[in-house]
N, C-alpha and C. Protein backbone atom coordinates (compact mmCIF):
# COMPACT_ATOMS: atom_id res chain seq x y z
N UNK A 1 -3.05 -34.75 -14.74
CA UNK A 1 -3.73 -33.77 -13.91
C UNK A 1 -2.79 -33.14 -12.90
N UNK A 2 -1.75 -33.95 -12.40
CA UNK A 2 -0.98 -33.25 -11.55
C UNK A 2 -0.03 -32.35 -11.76
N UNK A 3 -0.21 -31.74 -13.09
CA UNK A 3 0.78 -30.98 -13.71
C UNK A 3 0.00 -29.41 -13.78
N UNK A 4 -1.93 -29.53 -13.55
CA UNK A 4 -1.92 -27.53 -13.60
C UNK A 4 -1.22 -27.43 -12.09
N UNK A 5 -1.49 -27.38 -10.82
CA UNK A 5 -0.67 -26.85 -10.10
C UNK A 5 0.75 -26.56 -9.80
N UNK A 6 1.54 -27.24 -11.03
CA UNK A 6 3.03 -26.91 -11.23
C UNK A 6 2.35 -25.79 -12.52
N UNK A 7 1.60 -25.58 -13.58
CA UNK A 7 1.77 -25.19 -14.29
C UNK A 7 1.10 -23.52 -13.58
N UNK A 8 0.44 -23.43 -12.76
CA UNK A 8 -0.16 -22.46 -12.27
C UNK A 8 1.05 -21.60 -11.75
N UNK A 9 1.66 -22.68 -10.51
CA UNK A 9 2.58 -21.93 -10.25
C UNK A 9 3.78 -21.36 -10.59
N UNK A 10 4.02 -21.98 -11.55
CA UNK A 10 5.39 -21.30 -12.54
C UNK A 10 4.32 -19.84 -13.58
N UNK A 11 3.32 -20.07 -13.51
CA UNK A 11 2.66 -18.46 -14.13
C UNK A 11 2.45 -17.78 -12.92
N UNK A 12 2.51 -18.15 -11.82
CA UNK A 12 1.76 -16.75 -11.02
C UNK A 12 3.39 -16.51 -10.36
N UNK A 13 4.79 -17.22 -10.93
CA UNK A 13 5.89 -16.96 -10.20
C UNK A 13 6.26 -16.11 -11.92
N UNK A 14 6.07 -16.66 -12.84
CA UNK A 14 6.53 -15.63 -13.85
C UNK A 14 5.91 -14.60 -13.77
N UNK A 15 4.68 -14.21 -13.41
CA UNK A 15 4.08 -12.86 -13.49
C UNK A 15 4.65 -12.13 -12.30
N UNK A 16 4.79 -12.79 -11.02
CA UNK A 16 5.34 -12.30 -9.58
C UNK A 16 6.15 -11.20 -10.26
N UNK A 17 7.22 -12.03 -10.84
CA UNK A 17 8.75 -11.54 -11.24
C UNK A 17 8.72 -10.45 -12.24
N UNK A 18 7.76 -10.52 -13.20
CA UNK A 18 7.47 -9.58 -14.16
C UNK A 18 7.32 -8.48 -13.71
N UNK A 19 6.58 -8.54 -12.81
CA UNK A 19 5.81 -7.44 -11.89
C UNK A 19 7.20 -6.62 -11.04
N UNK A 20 7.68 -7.58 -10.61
CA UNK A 20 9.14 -6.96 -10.31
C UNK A 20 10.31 -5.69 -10.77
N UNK A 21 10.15 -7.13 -11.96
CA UNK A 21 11.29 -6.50 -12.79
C UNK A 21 10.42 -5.30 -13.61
N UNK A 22 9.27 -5.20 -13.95
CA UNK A 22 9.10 -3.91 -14.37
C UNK A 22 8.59 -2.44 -13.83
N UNK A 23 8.18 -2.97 -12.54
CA UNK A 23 8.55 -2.03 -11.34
C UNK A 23 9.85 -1.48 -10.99
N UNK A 24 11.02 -2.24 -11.06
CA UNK A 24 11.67 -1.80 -10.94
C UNK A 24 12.75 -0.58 -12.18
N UNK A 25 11.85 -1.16 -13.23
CA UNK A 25 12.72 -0.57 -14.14
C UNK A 25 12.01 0.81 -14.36
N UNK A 26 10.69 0.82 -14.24
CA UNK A 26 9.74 1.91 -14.41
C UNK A 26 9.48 3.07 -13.25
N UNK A 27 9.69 2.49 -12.07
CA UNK A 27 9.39 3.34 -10.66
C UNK A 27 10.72 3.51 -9.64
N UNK A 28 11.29 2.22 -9.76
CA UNK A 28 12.69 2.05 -8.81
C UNK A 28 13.53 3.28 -9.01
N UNK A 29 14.20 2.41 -10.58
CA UNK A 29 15.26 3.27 -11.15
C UNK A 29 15.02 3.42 -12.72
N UNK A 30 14.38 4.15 -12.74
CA UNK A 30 14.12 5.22 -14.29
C UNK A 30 14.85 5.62 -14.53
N UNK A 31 14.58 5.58 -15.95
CA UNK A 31 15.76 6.84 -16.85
C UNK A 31 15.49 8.27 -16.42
N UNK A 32 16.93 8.48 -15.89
CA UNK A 32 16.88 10.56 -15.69
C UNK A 32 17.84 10.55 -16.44
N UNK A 33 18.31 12.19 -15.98
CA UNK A 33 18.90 12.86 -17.27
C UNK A 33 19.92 13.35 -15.72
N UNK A 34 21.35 13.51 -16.52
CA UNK A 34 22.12 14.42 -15.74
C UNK A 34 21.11 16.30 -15.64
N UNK A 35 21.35 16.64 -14.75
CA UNK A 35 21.06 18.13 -14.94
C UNK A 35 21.90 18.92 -15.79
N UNK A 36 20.96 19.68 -16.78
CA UNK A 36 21.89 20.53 -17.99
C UNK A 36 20.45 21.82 -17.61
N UNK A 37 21.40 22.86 -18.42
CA UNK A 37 20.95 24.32 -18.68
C UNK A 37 19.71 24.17 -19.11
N UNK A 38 18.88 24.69 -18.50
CA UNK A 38 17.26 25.05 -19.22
C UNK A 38 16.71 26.35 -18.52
N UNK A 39 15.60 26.54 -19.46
CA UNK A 39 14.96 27.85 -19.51
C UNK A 39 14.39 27.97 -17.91
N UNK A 40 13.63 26.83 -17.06
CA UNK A 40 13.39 26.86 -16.29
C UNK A 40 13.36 25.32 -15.16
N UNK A 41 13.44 25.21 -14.26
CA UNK A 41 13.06 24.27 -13.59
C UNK A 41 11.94 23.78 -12.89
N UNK A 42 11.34 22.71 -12.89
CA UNK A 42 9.64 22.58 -12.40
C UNK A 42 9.63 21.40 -11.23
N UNK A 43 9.64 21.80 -9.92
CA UNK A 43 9.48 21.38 -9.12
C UNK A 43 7.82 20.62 -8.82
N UNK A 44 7.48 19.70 -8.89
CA UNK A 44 6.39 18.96 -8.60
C UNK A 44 6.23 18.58 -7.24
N UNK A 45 4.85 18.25 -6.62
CA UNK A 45 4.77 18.26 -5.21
C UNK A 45 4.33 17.06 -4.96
N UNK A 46 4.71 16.37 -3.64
CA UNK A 46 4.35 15.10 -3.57
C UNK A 46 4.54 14.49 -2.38
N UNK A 47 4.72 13.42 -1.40
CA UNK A 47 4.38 13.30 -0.57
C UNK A 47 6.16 13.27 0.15
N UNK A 48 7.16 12.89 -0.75
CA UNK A 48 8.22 13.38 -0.20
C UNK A 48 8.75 14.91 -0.68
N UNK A 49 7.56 15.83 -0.28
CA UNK A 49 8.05 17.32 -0.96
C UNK A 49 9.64 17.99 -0.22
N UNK A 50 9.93 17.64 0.98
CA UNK A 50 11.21 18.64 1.48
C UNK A 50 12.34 17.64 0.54
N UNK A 51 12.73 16.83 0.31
CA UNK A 51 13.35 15.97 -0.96
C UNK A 51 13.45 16.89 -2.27
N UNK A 52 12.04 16.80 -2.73
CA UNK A 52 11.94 17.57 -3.86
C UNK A 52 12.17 19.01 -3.72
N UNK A 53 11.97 19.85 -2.31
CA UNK A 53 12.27 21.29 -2.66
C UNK A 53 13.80 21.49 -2.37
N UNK A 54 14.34 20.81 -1.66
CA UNK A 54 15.79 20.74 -1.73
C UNK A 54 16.79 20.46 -2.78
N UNK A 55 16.24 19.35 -4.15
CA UNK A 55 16.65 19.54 -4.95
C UNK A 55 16.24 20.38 -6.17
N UNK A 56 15.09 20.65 -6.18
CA UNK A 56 15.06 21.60 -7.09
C UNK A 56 15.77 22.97 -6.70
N UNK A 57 15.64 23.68 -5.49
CA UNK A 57 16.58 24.66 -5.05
C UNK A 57 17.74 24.27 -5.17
N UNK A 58 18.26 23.73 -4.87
CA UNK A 58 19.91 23.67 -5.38
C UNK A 58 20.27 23.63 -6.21
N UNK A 59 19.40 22.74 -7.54
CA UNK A 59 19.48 23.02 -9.01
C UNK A 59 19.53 24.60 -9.55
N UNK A 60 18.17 25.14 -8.88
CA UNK A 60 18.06 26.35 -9.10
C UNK A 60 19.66 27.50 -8.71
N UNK A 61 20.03 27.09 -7.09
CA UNK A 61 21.26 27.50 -6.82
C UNK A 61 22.43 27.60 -7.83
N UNK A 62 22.83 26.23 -8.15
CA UNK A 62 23.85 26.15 -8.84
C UNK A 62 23.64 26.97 -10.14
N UNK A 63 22.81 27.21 -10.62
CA UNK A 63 22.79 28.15 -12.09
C UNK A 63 22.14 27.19 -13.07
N UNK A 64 21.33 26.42 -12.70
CA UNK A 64 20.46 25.65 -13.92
C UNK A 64 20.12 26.33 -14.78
N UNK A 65 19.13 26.95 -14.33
CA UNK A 65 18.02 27.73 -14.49
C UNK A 65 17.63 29.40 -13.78
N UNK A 66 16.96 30.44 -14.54
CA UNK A 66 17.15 31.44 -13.82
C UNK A 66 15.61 31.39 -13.44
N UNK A 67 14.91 29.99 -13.72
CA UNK A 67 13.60 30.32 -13.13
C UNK A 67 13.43 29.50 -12.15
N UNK A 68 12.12 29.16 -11.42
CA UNK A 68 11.88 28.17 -10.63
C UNK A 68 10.42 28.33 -10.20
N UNK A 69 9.45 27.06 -11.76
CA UNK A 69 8.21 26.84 -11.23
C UNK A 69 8.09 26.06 -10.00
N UNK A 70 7.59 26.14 -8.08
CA UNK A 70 7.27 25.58 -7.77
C UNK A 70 6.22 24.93 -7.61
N UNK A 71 5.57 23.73 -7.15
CA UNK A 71 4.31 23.40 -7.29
C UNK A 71 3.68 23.45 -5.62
N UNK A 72 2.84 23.83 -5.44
CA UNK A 72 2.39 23.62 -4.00
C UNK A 72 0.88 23.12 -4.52
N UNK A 73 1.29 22.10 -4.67
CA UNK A 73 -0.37 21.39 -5.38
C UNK A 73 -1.05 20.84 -4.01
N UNK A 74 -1.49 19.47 -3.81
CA UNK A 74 -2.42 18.81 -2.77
C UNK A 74 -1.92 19.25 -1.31
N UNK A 75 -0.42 18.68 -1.11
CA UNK A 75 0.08 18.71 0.09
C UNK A 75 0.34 19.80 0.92
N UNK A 76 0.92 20.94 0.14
CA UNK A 76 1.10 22.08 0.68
C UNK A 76 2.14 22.33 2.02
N UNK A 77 2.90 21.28 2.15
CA UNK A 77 3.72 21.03 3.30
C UNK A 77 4.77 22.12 3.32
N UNK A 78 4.86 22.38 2.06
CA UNK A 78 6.54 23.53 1.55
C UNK A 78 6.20 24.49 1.32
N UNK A 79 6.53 26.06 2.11
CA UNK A 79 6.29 27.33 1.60
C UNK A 79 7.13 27.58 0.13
N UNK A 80 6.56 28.33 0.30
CA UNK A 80 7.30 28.94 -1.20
C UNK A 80 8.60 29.34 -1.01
N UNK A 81 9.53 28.64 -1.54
CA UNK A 81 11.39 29.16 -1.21
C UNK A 81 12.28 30.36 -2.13
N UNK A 82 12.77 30.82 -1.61
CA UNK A 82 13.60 31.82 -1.99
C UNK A 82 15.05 31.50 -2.30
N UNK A 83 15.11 31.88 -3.59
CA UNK A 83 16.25 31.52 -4.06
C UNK A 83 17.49 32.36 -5.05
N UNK A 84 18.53 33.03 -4.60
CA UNK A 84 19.02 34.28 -4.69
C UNK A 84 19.17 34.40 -6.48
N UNK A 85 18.96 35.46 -7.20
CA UNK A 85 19.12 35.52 -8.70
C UNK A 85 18.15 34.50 -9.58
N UNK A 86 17.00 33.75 -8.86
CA UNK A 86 16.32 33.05 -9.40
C UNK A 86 15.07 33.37 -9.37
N UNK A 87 14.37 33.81 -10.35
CA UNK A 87 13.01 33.87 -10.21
C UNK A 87 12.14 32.65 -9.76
N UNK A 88 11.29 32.54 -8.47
CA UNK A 88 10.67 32.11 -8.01
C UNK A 88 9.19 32.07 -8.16
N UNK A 89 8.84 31.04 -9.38
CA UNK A 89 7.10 31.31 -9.30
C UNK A 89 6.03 30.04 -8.71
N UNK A 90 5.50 30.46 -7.72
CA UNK A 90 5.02 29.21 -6.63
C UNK A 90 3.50 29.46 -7.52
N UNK A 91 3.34 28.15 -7.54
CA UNK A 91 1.41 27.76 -8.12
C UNK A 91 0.93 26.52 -7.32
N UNK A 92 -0.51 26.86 -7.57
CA UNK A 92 -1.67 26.03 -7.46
C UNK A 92 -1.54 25.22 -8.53
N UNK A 93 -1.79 24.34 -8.78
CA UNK A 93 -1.83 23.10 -10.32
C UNK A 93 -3.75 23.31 -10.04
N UNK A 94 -4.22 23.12 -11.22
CA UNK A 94 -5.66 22.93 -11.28
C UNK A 94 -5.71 21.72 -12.49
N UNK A 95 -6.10 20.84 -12.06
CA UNK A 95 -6.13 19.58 -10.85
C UNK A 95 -4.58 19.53 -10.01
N UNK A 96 -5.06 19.67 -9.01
CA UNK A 96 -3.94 19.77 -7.65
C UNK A 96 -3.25 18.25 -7.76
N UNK A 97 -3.01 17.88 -9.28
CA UNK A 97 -1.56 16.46 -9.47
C UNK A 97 -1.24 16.71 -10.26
N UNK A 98 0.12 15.48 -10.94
CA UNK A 98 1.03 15.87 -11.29
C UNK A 98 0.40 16.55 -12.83
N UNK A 99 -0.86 15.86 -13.13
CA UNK A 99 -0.94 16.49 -14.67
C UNK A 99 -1.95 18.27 -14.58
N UNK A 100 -1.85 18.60 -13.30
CA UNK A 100 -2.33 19.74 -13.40
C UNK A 100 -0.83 20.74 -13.25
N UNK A 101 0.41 20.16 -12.53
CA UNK A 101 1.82 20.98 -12.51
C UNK A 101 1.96 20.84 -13.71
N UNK A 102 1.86 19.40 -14.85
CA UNK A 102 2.38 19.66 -16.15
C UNK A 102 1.82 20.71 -17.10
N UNK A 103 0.53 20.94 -17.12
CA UNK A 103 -0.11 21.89 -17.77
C UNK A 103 0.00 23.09 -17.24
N UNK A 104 0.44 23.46 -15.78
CA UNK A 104 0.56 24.75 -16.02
C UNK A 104 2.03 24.99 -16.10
N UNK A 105 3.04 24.14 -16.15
CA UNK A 105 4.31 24.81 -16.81
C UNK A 105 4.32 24.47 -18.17
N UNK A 106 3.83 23.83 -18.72
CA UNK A 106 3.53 23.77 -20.07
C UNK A 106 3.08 25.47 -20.55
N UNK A 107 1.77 25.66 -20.45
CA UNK A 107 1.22 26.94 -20.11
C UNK A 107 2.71 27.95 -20.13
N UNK A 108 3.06 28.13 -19.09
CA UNK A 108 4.02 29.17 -18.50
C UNK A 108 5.23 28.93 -19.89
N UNK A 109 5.83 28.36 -19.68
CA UNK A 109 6.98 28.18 -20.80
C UNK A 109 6.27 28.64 -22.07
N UNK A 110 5.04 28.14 -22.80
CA UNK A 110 4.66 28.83 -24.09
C UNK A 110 4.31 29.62 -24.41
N UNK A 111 4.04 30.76 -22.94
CA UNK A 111 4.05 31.99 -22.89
C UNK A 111 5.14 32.87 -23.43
N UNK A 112 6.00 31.99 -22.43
CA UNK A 112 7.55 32.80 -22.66
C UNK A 112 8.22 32.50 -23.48
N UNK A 113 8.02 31.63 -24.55
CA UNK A 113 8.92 30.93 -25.64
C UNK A 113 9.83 30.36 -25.12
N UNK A 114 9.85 29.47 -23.83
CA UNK A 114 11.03 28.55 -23.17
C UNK A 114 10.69 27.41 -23.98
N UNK A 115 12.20 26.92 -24.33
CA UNK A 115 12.17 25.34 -25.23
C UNK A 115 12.84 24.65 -24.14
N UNK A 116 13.05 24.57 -23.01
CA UNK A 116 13.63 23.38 -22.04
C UNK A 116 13.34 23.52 -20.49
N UNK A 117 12.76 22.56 -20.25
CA UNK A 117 12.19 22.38 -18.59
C UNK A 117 13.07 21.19 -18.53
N UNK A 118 13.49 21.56 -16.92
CA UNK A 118 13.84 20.47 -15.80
C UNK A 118 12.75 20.11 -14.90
N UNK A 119 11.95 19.08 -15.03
CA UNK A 119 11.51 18.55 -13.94
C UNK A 119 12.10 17.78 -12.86
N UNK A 120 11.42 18.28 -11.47
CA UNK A 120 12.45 17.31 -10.51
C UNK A 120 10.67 16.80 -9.79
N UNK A 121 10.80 15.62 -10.05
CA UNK A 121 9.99 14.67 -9.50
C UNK A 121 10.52 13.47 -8.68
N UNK A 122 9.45 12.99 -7.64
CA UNK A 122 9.57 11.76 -6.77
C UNK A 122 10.80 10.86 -7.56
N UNK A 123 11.57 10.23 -7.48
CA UNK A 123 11.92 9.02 -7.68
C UNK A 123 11.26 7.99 -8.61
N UNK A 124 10.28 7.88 -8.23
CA UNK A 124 9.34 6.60 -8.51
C UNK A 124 7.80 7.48 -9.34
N UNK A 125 7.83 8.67 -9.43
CA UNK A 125 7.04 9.81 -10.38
C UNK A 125 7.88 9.91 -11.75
N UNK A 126 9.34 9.54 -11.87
CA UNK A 126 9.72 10.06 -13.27
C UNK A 126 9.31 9.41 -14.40
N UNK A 127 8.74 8.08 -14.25
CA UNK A 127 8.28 7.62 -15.84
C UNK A 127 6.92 8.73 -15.98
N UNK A 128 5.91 8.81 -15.15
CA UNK A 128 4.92 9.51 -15.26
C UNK A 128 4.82 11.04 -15.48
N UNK A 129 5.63 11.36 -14.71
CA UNK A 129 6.13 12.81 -15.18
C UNK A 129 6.48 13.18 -16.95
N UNK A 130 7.65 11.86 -17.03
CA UNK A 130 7.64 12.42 -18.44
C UNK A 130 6.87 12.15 -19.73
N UNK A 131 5.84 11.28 -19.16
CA UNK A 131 4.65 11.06 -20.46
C UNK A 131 3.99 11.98 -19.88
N UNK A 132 3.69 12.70 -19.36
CA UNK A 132 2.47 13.80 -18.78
C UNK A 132 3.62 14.97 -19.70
N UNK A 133 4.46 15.00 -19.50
CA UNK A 133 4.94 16.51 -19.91
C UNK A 133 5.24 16.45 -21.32
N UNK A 134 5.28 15.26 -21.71
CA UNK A 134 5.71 14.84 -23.22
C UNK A 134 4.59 15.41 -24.50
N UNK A 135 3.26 15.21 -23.49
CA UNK A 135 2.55 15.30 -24.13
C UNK A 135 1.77 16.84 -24.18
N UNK A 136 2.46 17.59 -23.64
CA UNK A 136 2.10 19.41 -23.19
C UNK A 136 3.43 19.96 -23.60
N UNK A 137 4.64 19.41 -23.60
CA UNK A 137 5.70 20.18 -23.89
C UNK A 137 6.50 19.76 -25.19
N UNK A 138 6.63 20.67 -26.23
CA UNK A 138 7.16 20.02 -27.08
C UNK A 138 8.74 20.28 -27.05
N UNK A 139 9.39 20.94 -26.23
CA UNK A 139 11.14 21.36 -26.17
C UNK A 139 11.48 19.83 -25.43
N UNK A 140 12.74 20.42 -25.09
CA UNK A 140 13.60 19.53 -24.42
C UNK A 140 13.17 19.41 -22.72
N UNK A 141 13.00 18.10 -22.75
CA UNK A 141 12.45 17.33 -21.22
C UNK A 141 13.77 17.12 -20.43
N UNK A 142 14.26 17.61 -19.47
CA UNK A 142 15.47 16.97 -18.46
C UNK A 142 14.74 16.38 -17.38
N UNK A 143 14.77 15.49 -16.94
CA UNK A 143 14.46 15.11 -15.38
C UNK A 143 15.51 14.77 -14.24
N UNK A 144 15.65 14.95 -13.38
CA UNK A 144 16.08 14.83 -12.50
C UNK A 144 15.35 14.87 -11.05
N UNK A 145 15.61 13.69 -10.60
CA UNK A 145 14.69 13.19 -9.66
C UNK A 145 15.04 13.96 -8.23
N UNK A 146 14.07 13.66 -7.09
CA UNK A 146 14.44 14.26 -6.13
C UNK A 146 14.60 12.86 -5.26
N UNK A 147 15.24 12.41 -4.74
CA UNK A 147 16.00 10.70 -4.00
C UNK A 147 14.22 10.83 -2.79
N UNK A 148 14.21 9.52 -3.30
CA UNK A 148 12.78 9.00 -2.14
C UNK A 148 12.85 8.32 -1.07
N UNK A 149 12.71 8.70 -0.09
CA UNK A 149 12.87 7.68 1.59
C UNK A 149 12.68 6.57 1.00
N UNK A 150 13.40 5.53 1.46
CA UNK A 150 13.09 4.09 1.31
C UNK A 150 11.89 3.55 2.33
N UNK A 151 11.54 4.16 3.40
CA UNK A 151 10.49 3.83 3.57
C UNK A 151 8.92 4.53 2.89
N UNK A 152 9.28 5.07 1.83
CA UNK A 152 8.00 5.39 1.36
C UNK A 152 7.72 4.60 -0.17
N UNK A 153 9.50 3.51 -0.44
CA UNK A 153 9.17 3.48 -2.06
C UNK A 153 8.33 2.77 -2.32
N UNK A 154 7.88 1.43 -1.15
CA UNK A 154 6.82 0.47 -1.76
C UNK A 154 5.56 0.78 -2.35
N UNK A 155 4.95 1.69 -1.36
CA UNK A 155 4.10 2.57 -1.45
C UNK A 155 3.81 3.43 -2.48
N UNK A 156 4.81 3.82 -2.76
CA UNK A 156 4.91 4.75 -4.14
C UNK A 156 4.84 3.96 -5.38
N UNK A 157 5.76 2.68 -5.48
CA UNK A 157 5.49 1.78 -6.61
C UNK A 157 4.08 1.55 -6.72
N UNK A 158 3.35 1.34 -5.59
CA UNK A 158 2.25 0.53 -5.97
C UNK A 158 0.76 1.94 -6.60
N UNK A 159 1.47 2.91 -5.28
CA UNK A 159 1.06 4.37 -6.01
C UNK A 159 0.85 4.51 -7.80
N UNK A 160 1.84 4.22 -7.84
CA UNK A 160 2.69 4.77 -9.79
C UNK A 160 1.61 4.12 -10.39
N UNK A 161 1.69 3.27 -10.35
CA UNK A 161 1.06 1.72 -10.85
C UNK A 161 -0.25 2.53 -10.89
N UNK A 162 -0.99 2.60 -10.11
CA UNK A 162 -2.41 3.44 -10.33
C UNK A 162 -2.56 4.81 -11.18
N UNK A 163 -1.41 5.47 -10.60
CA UNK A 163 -1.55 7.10 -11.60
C UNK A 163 -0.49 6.72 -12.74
N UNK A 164 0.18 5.71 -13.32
CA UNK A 164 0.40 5.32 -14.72
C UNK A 164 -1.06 5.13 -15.49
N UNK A 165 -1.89 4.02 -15.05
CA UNK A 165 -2.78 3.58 -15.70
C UNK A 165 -3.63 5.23 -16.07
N UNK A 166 -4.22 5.88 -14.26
CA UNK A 166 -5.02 6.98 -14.85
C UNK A 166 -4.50 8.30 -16.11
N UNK A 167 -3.19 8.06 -15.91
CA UNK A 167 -2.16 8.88 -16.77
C UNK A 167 -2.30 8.63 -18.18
N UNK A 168 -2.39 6.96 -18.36
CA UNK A 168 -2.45 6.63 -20.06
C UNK A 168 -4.14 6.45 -20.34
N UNK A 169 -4.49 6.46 -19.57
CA UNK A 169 -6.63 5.89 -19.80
C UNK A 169 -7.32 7.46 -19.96
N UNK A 170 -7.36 8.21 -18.64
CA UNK A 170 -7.80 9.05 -18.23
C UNK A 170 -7.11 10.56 -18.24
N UNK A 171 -6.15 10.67 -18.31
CA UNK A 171 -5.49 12.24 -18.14
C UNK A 171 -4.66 12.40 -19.40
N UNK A 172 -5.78 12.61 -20.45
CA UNK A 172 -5.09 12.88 -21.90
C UNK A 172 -4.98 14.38 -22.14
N UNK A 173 -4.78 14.81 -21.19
CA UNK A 173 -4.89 16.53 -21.58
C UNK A 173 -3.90 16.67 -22.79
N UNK A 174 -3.75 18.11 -22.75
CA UNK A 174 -2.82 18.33 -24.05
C UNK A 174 -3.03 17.65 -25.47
């Protein structure tokens, strides 16, 4: 008998750790992509938005892209930026998250016959980002993240963790 409370606690320390390690691999530090040439770039909005509009503008700067979907979805903290030789198109997402920005650059690109988006999402948004866009965009996906305050990442992991699940259960668009 004195062996479930060793046996309990070596499962609720293997799951601890699980929980860890796949947080970290999924929200911490995700797979991105170096930044390469695409048709356009898609800025997503989120609670570290001056992060994200700083790197998507500079992407845009350097010559990524000659477009630049921004998103001014829930938060609305970031005007719409100007960016020299780059077309600038600022939207509403309808649903004001990330799978209402994916559908409408989804949308926008299959208008225009663009085969490659850069998304620049949260840090700890890029696994979710790219099953949301995976599933609306059929070209080439780049991501490149926009770097997340360390005081916001816990928060955000535990964030992800909720809009992963509603992402794979609930937000099957496309």
């Amino acid at each position: 008998m004195a062996r479930w409370p060793v046996l309990v606690l070596a499962l609720s320390a293997t799951l601890a750790l699980s929980f860890v390690v796949v947080s970290a691999v999924f929200f911490v530090w995700p797979a991105t992509d170096r930044p390469q040439h695409v048709d356009a770039i898609v800025s997503l909005n989120g609670r570290d938005e001056t992060s994200r509009e700083q790197t998507a503008v500079s992407l845009a700067r350097r010559g990524y892209a000659p477009f630049l979907l921004f998103s001014q979805g829930a938060f609305r903290t970031t005007p719409c930026p100007s960016v020299p030789r780059v077309v600038v198109v600022c939207f509403e997402p309808s649903p004001a998250r990330t799978v209402g920005e994916v559908e409408f650059a989804s949308r926008y690109a299959r208008a225009r016959g663009w085969h490659s988006l850069l998304i620049v999402p949260g840090q700890a948004q890029v696994t979710r980002a790219r099953v949301l866009l995976r599933r609306c965009f059929s070209g080439r996906i780049v991501v490149a993240p926009a770097p997340i305050p360390l005081r916001l990442l816990v928060s955000q992991v535990f964030y992800e963790w909720g809009a992963m699940a509603k992402a794979l259960i609930w937000d099957r668009h496309c």
